[in-house]
Protein backbone atom coordinates (compact mmCIF):
# COMPACT_ATOMS: atom_id res chain seq x y z
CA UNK A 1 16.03 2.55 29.82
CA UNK A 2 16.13 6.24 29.52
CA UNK A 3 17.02 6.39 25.99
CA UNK A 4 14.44 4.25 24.68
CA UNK A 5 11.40 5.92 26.03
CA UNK A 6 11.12 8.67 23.15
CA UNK A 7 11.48 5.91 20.97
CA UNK A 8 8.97 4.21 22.16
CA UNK A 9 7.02 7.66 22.74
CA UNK A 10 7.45 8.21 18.45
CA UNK A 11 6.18 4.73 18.05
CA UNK A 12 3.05 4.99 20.29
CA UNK A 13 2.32 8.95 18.25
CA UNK A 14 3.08 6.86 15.09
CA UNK A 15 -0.01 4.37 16.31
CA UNK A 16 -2.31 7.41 16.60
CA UNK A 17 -1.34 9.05 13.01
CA UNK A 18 -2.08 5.48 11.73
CA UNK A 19 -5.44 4.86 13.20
CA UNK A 20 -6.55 8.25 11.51
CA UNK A 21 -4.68 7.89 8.44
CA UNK A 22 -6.82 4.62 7.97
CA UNK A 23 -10.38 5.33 9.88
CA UNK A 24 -10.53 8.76 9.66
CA UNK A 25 -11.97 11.55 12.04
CA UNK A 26 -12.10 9.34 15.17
CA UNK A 27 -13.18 10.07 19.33
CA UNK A 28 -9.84 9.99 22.16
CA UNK A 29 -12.30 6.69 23.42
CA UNK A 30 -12.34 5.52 19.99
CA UNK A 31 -8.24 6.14 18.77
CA UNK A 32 -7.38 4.66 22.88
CA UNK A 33 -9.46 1.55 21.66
CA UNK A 34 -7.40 1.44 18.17
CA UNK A 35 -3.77 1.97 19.53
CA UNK A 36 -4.86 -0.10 23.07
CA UNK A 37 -3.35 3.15 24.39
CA UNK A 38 -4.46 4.76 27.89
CA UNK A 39 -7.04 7.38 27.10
CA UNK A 40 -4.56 10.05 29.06
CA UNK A 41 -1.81 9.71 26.56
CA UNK A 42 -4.71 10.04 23.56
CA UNK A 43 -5.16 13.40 24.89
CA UNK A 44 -1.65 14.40 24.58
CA UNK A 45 -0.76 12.94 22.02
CA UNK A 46 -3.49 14.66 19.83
CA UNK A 47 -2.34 18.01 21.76
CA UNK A 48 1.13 17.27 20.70
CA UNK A 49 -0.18 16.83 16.85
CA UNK A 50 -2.36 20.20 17.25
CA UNK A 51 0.63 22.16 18.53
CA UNK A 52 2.70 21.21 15.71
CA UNK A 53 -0.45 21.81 13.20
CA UNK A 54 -0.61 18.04 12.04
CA UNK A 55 -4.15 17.42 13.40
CA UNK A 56 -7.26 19.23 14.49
CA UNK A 57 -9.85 18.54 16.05
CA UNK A 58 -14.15 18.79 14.93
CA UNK A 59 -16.93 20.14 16.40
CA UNK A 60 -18.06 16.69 17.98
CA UNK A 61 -14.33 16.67 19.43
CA UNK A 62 -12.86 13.63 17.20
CA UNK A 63 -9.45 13.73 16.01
CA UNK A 64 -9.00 14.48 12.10
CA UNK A 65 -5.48 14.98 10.64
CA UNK A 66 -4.61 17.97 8.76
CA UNK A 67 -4.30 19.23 5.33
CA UNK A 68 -0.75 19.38 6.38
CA UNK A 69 -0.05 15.86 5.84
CA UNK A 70 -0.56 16.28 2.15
CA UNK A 71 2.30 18.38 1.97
CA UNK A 72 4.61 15.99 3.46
CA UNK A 73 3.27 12.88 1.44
CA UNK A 74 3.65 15.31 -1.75
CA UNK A 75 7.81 15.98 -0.06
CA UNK A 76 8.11 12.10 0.04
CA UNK A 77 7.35 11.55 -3.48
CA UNK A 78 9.07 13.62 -4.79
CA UNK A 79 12.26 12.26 -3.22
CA UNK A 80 11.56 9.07 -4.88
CA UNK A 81 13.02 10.13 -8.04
CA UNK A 82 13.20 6.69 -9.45
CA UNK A 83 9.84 6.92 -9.97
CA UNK A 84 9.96 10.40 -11.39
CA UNK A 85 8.05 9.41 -14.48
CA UNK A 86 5.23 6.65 -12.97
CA UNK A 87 2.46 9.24 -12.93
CA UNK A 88 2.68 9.37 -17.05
CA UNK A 89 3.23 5.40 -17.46
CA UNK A 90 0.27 5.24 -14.69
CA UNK A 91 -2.45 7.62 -15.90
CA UNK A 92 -1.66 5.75 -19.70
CA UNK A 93 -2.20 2.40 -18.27
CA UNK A 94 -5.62 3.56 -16.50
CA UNK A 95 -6.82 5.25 -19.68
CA UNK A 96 -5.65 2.46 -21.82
CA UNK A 97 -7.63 -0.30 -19.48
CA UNK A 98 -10.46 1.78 -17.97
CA UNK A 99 -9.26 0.37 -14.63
CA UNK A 100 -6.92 2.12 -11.62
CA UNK A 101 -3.61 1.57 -11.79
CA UNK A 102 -1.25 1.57 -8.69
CA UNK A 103 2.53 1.36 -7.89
CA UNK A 104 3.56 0.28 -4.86
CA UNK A 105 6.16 -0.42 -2.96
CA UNK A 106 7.38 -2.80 -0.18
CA UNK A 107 7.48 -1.65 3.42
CA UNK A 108 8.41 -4.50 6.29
CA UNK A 109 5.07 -6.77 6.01
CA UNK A 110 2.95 -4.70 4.51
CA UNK A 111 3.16 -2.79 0.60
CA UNK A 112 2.42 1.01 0.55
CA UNK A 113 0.78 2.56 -2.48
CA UNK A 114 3.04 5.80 -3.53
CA UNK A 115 0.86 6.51 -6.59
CA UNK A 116 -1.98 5.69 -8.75
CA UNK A 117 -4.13 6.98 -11.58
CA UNK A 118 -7.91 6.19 -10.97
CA UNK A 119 -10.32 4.61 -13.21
CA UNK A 120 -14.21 3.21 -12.59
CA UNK A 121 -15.29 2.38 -9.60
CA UNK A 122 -12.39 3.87 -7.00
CA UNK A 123 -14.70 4.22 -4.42
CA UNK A 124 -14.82 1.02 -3.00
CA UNK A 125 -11.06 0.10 -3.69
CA UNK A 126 -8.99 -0.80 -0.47
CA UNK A 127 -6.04 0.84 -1.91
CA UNK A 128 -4.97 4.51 -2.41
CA UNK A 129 -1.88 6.32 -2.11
CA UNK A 130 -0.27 6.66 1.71
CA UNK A 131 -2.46 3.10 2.29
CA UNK A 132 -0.86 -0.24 2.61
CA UNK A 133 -1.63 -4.12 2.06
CA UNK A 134 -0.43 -6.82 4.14
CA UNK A 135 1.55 -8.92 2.34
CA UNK A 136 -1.13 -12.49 2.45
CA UNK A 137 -3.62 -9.90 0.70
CA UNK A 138 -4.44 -7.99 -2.49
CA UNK A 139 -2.92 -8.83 -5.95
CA UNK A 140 0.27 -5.97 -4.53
CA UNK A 141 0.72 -7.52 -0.95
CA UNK A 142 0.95 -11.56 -2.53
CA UNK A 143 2.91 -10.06 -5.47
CA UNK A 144 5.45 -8.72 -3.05
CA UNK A 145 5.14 -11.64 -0.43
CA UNK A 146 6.68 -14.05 -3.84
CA UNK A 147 9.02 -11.91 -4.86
CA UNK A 148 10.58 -10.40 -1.67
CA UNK A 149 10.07 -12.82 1.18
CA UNK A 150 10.87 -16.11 2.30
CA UNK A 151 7.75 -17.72 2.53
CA UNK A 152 8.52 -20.21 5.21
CA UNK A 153 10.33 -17.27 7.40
CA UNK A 154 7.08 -15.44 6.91
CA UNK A 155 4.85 -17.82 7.55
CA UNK A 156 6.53 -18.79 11.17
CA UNK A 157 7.38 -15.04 11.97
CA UNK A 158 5.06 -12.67 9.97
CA UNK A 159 1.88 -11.23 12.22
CA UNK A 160 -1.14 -12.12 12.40
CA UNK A 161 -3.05 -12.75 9.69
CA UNK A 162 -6.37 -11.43 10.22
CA UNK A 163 -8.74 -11.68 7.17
CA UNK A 164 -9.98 -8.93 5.04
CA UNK A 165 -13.06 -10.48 3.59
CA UNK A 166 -14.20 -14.15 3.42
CA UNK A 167 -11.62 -15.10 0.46
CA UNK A 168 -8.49 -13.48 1.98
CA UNK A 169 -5.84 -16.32 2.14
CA UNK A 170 -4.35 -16.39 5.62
CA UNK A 171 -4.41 -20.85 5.44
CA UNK A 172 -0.48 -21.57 5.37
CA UNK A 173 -0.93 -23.76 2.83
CA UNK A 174 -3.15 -21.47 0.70
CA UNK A 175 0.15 -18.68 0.76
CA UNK A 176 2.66 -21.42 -0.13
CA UNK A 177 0.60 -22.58 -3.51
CA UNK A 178 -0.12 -18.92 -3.91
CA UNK A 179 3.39 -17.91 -3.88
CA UNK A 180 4.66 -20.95 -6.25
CA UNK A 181 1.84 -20.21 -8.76
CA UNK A 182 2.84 -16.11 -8.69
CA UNK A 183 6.84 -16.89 -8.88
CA UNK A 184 5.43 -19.15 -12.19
CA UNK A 185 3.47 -16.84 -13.97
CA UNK A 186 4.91 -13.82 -13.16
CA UNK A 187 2.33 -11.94 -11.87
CA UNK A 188 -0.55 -12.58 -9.22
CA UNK A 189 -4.48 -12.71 -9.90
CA UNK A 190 -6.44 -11.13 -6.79
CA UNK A 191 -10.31 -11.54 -6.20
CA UNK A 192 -11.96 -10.39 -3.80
CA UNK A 193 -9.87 -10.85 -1.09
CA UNK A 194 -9.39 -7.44 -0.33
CA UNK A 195 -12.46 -6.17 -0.74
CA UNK A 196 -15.53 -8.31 -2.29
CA UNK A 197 -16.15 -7.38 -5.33
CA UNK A 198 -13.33 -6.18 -6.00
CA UNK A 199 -10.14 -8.20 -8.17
CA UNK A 200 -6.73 -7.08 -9.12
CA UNK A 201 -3.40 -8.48 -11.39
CA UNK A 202 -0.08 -6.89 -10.19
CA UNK A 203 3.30 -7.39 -11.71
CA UNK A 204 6.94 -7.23 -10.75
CA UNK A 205 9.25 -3.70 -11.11
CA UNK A 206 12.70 -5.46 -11.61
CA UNK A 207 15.88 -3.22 -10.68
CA UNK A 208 18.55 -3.51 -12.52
CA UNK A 209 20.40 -6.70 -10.62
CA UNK A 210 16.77 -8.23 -11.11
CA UNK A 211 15.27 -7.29 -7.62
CA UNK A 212 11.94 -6.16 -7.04
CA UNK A 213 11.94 -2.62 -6.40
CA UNK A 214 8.22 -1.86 -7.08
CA UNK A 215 4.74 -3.75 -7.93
CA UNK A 216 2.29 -2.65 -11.01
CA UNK A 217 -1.57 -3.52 -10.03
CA UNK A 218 -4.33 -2.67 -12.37
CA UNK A 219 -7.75 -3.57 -9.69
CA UNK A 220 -11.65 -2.68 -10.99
CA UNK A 221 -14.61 -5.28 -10.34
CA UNK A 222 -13.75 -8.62 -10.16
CA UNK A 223 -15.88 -9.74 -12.93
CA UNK A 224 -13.99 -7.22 -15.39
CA UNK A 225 -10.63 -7.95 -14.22
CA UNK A 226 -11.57 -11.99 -14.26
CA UNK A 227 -13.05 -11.81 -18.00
CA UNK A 228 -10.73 -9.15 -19.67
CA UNK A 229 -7.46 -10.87 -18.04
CA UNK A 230 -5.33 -11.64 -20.84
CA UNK A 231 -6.00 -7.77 -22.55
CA UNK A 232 -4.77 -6.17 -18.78
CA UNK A 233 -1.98 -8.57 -18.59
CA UNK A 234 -0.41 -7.43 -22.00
CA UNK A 235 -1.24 -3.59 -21.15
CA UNK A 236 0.30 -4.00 -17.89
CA UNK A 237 3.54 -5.86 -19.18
CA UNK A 238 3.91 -2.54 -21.37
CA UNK A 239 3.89 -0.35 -18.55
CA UNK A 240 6.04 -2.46 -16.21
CA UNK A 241 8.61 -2.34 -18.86
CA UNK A 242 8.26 1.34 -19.24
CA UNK A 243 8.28 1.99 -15.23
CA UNK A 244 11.96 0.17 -15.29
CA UNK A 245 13.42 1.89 -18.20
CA UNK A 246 12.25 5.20 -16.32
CA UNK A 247 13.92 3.63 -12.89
CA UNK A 248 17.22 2.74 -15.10
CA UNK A 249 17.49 6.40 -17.15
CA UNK A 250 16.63 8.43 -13.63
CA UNK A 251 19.49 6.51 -11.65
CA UNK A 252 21.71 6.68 -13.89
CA UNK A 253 21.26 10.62 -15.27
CA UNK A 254 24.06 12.37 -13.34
CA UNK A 255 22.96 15.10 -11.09
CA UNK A 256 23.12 19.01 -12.57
C-alpha cells in the first residue's frame, strides 16, 4: 500500500498541471473543483510546483504555470528526432494552403499535438501544441481512433464520451460508420465537432511496417475546409509523404 501512494501522489500533481495546462490561471476552489481534489492538497500541491519553479501564483492568488514549462516541452521535442524535419514540411503545407497545419501523435485515448505551423484564424482552434483530442473528436482524434484502435474494444472500454459541441460524435453507431468511412478513404473530414465553426482533414503517418506513427491535419473554417477539400487533400498527401521519408532517413542515419 505504501509503495503506491507517490504514485498515486504524481498522478493527483499530474491532475493539477493538466487543469492549468488546459484552463489557464485558475483559483485553489476552482483547480479542487477540476481535479475533484480536497482543497488542502490544492494548496500543496501548487506549493510543491512553486518550490520547484514550475508554477506561480497572480496577484488575485490563482495558479498560473510557468515559463518553465516551455523549456521542457521544447526538451521533449527535440527528443523526437523522427520528426526532426516536420517543422519545414509543416510551415510549407500552411503556406501552401493558407490553413494550420498540425502533427500529432497518439497518446492512450486521447492524440497530443507536438507541432504545428499556424495559418488564418488560430484563435479559435481547439488544438495547439502540448493540447490533446479525444479520440471520438476532431479530424486527428477519429483519424487515430481508425487507424490505431479497435473500435469495438473502445467503444465498450474507452471513457466517457462527453461532447465538445453539438456535432461531436459520441452515438456508438455514429464512431463505427465514422471509422469504416476513414479506414476507406484514407483520411477523415472533421466539422465542427470540435469547435463550431471550425473543420479539419487529417491523414495517416505510416512507419515503415505500415503503422501509424503520426496524424497530418490541416483545420481553418469549416466552410473553407468543406469547399476547397479536394485542393487540401492533394497538398496534404504531399506532405504526409514527405513527413515519412523524413521519419525513414532520421531512423535510419547512424548516430555520429
Amino acid at each position: 500500500m505504501a509503495d503506491r501512494k507517490p504514485m498515486r501522489v504524481l498522478a493527483n500533481s499530474m491532475a493539477v498541471v493538466e487543469a492549468l495546462a488546459e484552463r489557464g490561471d485558475l483559483s485553489p476552489a476552482e483547480l479542487a473543483e477540476a481535479t475533484g481534489l480536497p482543497r488542502p492538497s490544492v494548496y500543496r500541491f501548487i506549493d510543491g510546483l512553486k518550490a520547484v519553479g514550475m508554477a506561480t501564483t497572480t496577484d488575485e492568488n490563482r495558479a498560473r504555470l510557468s515559463v518553465k514549462w516551455l523549456h521542457l516541452a521544447d526538451a521533449a521535442r527535440d527528443a523526437m528526432i523522427e520528426w526532426a524535419s516536420a517543422r519545414r514540411v509543416l510551415d510549407d503545407l500552411a503556406e501552401r494552403t493558407e490553413q494550420t497545419a498540425f502533427l500529432t501523435v497518439p497518446r492512450g485515448d486521447e492524440v497530443v499535438c507536438i507541432d504545428w505551423a499556424p495559418g488564418r484564424g488560430i484563435g479559435v482552434l481547439t488544438l495547439a501544441p502540448g493540447r490533446s483530442l479525444p479520440l471520438y473528436a476532431g479530424g486527428a482524434g477519429r483519424l487515430v481512433l481508425a487507424y490505431t484502435r479497435d473500435v469495438e474494444e473502445y467503444l465498450s472500454d474507452g471513457p466517457d464520451r462527453r461532447p465538445l459541441t453539438s456535432k461531436t460524435m459520441v452515438d456508438a453507431d455514429a464512431l463505427r460508420e465514422d471509422v469504416r468511412r476513414t479506414r476507406a478513404q484514407g483520411h477523415t473530414l472533421s466539422l465542427d465537432d470540435a469547435t463550431i465553426g471550425i473543420g479539419a482533414l487529417a491523414f495517416p503517418v505510416l512507419g515503415s511496417a505500415g503503422e501509424l506513427i503520426g496524424c497530418l491535419s490541416i483545420a481553418g473554417r469549416s466552410v473553407d475546409i468543406r469547399e476547397r477539400a479536394d485542393e487540401f487533400v492533394d497538398a496534404a498527401l504531399g506532405a504526409v509523404a514527405a513527413l515519412e521519408r523524413g521519419v525513414a532517413s532520421e531512423l535510419t542515419t547512424p548516430l555520429q
